[in-house]
Protein backbone atom coordinates (compact mmCIF):
# COMPACT_ATOMS: atom_id res chain seq x y z
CA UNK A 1 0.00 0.00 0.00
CA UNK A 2 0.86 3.61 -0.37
CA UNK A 3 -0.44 5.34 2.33
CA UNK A 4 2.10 11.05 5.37
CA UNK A 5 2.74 14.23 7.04
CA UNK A 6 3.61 15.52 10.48
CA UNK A 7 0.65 16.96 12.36
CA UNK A 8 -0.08 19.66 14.63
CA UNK A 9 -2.75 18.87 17.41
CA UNK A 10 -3.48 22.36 17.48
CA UNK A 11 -5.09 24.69 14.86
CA UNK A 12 -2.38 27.11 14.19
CA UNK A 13 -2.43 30.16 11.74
CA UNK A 14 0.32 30.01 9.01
CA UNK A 15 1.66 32.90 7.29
CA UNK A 16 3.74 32.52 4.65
CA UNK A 17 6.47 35.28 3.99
CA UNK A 18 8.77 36.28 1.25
CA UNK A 19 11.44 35.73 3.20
CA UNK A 20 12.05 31.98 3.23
CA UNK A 21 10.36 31.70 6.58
CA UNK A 22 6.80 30.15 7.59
CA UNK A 23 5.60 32.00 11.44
CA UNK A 24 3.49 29.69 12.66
CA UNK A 25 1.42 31.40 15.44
CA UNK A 26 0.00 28.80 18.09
CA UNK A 27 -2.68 29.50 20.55
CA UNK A 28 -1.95 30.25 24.09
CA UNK A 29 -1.69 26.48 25.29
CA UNK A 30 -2.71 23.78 24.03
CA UNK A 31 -3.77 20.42 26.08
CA UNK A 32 -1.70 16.38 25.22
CA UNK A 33 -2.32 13.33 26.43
CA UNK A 34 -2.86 9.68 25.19
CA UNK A 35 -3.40 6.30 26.44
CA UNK A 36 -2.31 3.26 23.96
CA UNK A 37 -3.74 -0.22 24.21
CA UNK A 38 -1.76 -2.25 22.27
CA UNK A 39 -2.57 -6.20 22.64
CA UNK A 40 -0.72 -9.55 20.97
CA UNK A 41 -4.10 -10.64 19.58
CA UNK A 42 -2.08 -14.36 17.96
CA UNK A 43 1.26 -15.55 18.19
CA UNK A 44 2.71 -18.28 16.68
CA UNK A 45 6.44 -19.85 16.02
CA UNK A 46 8.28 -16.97 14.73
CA UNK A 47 5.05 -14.40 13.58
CA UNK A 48 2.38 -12.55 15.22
CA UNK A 49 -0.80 -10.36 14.69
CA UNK A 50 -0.95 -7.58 17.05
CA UNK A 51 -3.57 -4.86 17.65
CA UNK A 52 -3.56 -1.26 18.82
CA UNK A 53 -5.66 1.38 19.72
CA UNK A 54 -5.39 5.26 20.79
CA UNK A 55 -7.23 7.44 23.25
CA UNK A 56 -7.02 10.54 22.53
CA UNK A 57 -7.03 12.33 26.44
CA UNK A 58 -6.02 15.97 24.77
CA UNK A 59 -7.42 18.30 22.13
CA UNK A 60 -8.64 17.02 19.07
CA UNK A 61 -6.16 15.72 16.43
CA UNK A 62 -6.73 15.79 12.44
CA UNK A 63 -3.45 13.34 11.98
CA UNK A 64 -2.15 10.99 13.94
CA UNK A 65 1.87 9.20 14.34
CA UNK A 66 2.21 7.04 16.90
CA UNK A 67 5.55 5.79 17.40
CA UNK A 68 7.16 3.30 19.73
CA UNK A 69 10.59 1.01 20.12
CA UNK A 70 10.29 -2.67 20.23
CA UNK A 71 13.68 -4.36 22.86
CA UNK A 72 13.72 -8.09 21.07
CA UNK A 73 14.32 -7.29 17.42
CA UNK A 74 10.58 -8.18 16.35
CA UNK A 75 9.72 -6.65 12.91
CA UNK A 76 6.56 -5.36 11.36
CA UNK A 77 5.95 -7.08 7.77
CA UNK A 78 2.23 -5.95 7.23
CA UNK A 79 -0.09 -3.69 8.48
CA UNK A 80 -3.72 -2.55 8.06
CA UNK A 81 -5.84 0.90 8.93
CA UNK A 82 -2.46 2.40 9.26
CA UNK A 83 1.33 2.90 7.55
CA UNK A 84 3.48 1.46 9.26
CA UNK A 85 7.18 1.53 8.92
CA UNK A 86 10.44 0.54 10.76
CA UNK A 87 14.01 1.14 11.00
CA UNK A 88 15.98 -0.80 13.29
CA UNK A 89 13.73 -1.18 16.66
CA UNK A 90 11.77 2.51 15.72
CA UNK A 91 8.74 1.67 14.71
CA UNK A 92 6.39 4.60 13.22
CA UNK A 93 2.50 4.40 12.32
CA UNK A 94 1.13 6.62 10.45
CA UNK A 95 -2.73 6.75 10.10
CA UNK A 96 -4.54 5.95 6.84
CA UNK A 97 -6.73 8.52 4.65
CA UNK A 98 -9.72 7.72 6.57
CA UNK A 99 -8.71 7.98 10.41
CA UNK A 100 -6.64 10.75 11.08
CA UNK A 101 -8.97 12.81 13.20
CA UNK A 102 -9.26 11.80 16.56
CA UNK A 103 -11.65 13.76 18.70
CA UNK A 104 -11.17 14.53 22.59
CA UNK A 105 -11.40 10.93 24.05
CA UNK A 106 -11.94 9.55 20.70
CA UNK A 107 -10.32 6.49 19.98
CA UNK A 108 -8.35 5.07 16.15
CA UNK A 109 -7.52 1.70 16.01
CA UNK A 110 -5.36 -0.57 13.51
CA UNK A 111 -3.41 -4.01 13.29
CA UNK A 112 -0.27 -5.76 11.52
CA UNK A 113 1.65 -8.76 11.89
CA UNK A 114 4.85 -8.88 12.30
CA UNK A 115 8.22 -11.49 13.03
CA UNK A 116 9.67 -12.37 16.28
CA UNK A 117 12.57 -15.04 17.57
CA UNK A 118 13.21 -15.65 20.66
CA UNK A 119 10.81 -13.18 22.70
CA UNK A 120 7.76 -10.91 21.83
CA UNK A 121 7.66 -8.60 24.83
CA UNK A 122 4.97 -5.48 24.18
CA UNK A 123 6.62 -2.15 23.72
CA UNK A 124 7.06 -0.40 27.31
CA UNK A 125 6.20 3.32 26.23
CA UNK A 126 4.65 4.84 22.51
CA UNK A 127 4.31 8.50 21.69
CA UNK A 128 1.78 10.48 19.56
CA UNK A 129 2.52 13.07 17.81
CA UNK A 130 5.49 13.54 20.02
CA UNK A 131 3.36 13.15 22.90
CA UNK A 132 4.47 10.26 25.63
CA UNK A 133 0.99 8.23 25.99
CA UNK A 134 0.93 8.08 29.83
CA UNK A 135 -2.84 8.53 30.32
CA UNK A 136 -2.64 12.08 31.56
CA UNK A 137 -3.39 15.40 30.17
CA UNK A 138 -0.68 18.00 30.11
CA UNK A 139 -1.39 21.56 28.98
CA UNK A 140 1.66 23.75 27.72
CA UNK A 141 2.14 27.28 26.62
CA UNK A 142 3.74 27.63 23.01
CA UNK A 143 5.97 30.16 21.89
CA UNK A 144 5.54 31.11 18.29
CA UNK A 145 7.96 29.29 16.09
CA UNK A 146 9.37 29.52 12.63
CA UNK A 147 10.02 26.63 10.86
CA UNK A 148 11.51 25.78 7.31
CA UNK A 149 10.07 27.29 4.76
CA UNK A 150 7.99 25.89 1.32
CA UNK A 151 9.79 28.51 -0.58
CA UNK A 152 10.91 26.47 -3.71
CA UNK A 153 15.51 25.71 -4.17
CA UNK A 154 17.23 27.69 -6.25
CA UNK A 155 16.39 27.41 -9.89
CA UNK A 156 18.18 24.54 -11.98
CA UNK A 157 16.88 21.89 -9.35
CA UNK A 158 13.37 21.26 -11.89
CA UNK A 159 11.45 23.18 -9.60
CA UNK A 160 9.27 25.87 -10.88
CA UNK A 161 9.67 29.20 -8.85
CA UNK A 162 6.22 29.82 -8.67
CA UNK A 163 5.76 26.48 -6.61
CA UNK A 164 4.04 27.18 -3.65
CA UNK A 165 4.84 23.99 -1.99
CA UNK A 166 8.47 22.33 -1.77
CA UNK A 167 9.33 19.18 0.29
CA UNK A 168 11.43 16.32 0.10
CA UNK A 169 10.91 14.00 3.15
CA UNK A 170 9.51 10.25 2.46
CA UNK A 171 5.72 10.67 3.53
CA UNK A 172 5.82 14.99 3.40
CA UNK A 173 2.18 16.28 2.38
CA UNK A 174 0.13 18.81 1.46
CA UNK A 175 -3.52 19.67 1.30
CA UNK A 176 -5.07 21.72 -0.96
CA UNK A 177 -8.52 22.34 -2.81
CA UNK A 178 -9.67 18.79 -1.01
CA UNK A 179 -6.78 16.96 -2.54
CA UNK A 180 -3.87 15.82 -0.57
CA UNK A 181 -0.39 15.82 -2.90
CA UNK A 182 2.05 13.33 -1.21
CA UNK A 183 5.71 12.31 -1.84
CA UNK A 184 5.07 8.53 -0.84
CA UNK A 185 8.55 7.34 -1.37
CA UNK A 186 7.95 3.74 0.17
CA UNK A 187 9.45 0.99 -1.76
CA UNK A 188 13.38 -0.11 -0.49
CA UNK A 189 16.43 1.13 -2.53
CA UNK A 190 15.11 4.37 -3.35
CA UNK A 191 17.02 7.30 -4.31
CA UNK A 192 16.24 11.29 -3.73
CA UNK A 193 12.93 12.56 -4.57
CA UNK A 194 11.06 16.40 -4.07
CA UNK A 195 7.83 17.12 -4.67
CA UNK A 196 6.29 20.24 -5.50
CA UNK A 197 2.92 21.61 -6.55
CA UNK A 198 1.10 25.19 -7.05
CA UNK A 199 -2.29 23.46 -6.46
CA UNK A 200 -3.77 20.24 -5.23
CA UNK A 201 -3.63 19.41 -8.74
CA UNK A 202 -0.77 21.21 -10.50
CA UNK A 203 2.32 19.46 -8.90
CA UNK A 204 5.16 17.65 -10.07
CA UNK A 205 8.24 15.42 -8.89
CA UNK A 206 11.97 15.28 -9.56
CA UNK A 207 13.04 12.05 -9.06
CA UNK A 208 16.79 10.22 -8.79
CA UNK A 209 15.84 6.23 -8.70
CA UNK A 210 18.30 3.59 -9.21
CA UNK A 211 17.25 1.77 -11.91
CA UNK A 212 16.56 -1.96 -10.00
CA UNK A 213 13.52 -3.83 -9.65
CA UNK A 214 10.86 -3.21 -7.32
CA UNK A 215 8.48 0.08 -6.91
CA UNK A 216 10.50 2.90 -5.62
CA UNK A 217 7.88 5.51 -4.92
CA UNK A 218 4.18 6.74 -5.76
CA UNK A 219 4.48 10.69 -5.59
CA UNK A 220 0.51 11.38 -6.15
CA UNK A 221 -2.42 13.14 -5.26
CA UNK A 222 -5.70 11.68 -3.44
CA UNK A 223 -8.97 12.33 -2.46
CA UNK A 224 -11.09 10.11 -0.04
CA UNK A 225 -14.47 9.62 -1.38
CA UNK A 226 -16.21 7.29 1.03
CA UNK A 227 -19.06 6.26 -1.21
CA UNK A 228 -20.73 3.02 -2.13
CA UNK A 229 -20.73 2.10 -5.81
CA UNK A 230 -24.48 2.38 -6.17
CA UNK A 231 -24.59 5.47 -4.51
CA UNK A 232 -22.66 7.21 -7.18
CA UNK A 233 -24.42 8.43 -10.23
CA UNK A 234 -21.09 9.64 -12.10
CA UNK A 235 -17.44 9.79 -10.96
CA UNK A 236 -14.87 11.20 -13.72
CA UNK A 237 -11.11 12.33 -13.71
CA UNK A 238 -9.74 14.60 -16.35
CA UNK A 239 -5.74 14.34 -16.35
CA UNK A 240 -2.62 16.16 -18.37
CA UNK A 241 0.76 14.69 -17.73
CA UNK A 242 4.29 16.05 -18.48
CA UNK A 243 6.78 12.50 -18.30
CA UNK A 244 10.75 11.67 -18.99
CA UNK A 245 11.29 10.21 -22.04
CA UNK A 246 13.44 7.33 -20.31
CA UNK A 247 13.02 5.58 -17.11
CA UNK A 248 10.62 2.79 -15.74
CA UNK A 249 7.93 4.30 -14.68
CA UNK A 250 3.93 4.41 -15.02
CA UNK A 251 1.25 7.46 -14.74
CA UNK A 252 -1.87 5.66 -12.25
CA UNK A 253 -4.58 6.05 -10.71
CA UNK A 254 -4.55 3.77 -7.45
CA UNK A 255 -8.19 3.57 -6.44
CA UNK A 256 -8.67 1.81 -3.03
CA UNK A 257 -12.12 -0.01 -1.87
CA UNK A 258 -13.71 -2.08 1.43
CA UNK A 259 -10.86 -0.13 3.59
CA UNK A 260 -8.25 -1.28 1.63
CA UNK A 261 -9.12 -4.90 0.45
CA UNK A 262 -9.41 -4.11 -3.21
CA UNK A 263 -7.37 -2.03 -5.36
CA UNK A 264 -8.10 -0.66 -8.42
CA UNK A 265 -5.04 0.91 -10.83
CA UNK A 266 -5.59 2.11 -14.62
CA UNK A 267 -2.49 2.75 -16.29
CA UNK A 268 -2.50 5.90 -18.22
CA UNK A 269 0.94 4.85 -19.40
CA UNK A 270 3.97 3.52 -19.29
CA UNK A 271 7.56 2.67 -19.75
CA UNK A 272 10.26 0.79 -19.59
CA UNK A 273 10.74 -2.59 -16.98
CA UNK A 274 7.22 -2.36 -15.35
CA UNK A 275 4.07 -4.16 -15.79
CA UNK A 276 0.91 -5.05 -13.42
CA UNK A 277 0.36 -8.20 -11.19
CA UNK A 278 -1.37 -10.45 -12.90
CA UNK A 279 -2.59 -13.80 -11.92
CA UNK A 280 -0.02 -15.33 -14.25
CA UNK A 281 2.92 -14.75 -16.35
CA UNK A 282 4.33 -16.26 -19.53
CA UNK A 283 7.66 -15.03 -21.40
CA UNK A 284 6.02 -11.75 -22.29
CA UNK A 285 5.47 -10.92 -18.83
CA UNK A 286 1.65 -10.87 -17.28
CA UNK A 287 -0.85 -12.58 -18.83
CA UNK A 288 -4.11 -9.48 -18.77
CA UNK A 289 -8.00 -12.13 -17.68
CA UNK A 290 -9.21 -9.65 -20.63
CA UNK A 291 -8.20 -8.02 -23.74
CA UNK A 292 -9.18 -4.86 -25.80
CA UNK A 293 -12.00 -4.11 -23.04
CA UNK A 294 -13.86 -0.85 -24.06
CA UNK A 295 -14.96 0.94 -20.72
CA UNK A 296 -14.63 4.46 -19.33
CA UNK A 297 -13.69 6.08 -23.08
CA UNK A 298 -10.52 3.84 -23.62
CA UNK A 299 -9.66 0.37 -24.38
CA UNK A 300 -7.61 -2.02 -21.89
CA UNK A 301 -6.39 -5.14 -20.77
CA UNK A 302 -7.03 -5.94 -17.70
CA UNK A 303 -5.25 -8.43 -14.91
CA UNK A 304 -5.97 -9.39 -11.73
CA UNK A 305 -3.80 -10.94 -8.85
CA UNK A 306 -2.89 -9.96 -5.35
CA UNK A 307 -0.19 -8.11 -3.71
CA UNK A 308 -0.44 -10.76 -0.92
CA UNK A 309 -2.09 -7.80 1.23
CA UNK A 310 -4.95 -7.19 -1.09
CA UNK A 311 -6.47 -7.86 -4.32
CA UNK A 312 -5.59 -5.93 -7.49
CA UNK A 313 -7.20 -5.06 -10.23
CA UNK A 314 -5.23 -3.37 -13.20
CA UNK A 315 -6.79 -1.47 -16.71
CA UNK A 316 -3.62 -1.14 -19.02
CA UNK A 317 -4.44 1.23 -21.77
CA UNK A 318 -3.35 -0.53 -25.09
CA UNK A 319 -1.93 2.40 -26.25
CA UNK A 320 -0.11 5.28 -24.26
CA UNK A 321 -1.55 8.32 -23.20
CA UNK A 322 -0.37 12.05 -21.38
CA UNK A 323 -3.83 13.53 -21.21
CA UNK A 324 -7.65 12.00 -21.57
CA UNK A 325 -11.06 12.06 -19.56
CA UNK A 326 -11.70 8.58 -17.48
CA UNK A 327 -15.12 7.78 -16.49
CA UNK A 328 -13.80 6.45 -13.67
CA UNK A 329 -17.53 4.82 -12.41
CA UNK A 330 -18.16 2.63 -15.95
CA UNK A 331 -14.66 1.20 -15.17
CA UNK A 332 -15.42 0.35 -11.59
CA UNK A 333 -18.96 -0.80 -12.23
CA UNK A 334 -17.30 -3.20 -14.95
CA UNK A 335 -15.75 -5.28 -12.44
CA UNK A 336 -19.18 -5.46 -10.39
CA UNK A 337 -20.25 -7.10 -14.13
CA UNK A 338 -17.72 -9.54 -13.73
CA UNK A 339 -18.63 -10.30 -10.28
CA UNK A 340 -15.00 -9.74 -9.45
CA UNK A 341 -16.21 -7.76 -6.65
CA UNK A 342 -19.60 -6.03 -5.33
CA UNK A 343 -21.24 -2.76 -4.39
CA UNK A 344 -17.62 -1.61 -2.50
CA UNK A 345 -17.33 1.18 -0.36
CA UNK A 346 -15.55 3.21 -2.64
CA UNK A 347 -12.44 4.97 -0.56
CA UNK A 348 -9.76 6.82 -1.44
CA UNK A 349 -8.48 7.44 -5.10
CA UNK A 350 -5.58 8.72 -5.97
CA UNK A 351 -3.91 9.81 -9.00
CA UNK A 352 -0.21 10.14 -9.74
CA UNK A 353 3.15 8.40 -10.91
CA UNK A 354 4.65 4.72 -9.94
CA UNK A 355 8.48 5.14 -9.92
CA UNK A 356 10.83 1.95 -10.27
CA UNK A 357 13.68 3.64 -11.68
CA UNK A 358 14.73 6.88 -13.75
CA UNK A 359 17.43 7.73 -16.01
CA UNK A 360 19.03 10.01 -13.87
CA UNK A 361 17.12 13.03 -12.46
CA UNK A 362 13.94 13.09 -13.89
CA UNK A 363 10.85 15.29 -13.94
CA UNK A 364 7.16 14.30 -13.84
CA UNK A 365 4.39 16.52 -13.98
CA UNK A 366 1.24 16.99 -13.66
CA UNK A 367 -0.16 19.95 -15.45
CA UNK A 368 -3.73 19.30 -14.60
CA UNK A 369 -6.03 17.10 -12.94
CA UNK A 370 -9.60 16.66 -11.77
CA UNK A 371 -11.80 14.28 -10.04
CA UNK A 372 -15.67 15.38 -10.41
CA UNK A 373 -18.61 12.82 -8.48
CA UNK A 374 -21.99 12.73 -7.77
């Protein structure tokens, strides 16, 4: 999955200066506190599924990270209603589009599995949003505080200057419009990547991937829809990409359903070594369950497999496209005709660019993009 941005859990008003420098004004104080329950709900030799849950004892939240160190080497391999991620013993969770806000004594839960030898002993302390979760409520006084700015580098980096929005950490985002833009660089071996945008759907990435196998990053923009498939009378996406002319690399939408359990991606286009999951492969690579399918306004073939995490369904335009109009509802509806799946809670899509490798620095734009529903 590709599901990330540090989170104030306090409203604070931003003004952004021509000087380089964002003053972020917080109120007068602002109340913390958490309690974690965090429970080994199986075990068995050398894996376990674990569960956790937040209380949220301070002011309400609109993101969550909940971090914490585990003391026997045990390792998170999979993870659901959150992001996880680890390095060394530091694990850090992330919430997913759908449960970031946490009221006043509100509660988010997820789960994962994860590898142990030896001994599983729970965690002894976790912090949120760099809060210690000790089941009491501290209230503290913030000074105003300046903190890097979004001013874009100096020119000859691919940046435009008139980019409102610059940031180069792994899960850095930004909201705009009602789209979220995020850098998403998840996938192991990955080399430098900033993100950029003017809008919510005007941004861009320059990218430095080594060109080896495996998924490197999905730098994209998203929008949680929350709606069942018969509930939705239309849902169409207008896009207008800028791409390198080398690199492996595809322009997707990655359109998730049933909290995560299905996944939809229609490939725009592509290049180079990539290619979908399929349910099987011969010596041209995946083998699409349909060819030449007319849907939506374009023609594809179409796979399915699994990720091992969740299923995946894949529409590969047969010929390669920068710009066109999906409707985005005939394509999902199609697979309801197959019976591949049925009336899904239709979550969060997202539209952007799956990164396995450039030719050296490359640029990826996107020069416009919409995502209208009803």
């Amino acid at each position: 999955m590709r599901k990330r941005h540090l989170a104030l859990s306090v409203a604070a008003a931003v003004a952004v200066t021509t000087t380089g420098v964002t003053v972020v004004a917080l109120p007068a104080s602002a109340a913390a506190g958490c309690r974690v329950a965090y429970s080994v709900a199986s075990q068995w030799p050398g894996g376990f599924g674990a569960n956790v849950t937040i209380t949220n004892l301070g002011d309400p939240v609109s993101a969550w990270t909940l971090t914490w160190s585990y003391a026997a080497g045990q390792q998170v391999t999979q993870a659901w209603n959150a992001t996880v991620t680890q390095s060394g013993s530091q694990v850090t969770a992330r919430n997913a589009g759908y449960n970031g806000s946490i009221a006043t004594n509100g509660t988010a839960s997820f789960g994962f599995n994860g590898s142990w030898t030896g001994s599983n002993p729970v965690p002894a302390s976790f912090n949120l949003n760099g809060t210690a979760c000790t089941g009491s409520v501290s209230t503290t006084s913030p000074t105003p505080s300046r903190t890097p700015s979004s001013s874009p580098p100096p020119s000859g980096t691919g940046v435009p200057s008139d980019a409102v929005w610059v940031a180069s950490g792994q899960w850095d985002t930004w909201t705009n419009g009602g789209f979220t833009v995020r850098n998403n660089i998840w996938g192991s071996g990955a080399g430098p990547q900033t993100i950029w945008a003017r809008t919510g759907t005007n941004w861009g990435v320059v990218a430095q991937h080594p060109r080896t196998s495996g998924v490197k990053a999905y730098p994209h923009t998203s929008k949680i829809l929350n709606r069942t498939l018969s509930s939705l009378g239309s849902l169409r996406s207008s896009f207008n990409v800028t791409v390198a002319s080398d690199g492996d690399y595809a322009t997707a939408y990655d359109i998730w359903a049933n909290n995560y359990a299905y996944e939809v991606m229609i490939w725009c286009n592509q290049n180079g070594a990539v290619g979908p999951i399929a349910e099987s492969y011969d010596a041209n690579g995946a083998v699409p369950n349909a060819r030449n399918v007319s849907v939506g306004g374009h023609t594809w073939n179409v796979y399915r497999g699994s990720n091992g995490s969740n299923a995946v369904f894949s529409f590969v335009r047969t010929s390669k496209t920068n710009a066109g109009t999906i409707d985005v509802l005939a394509v999902l509806n199609w697979l309801r005709t197959q019976n591949w799946w049925g009336d899904v809670n239709v979550g969060d899509v997202q539209f952007g660019f799956e990164l396995t490798g450039t030719a050296g620095r490359a640029n990826f734009t996107t020069n416009s993009y919409s995502l209208d529903y009803s």
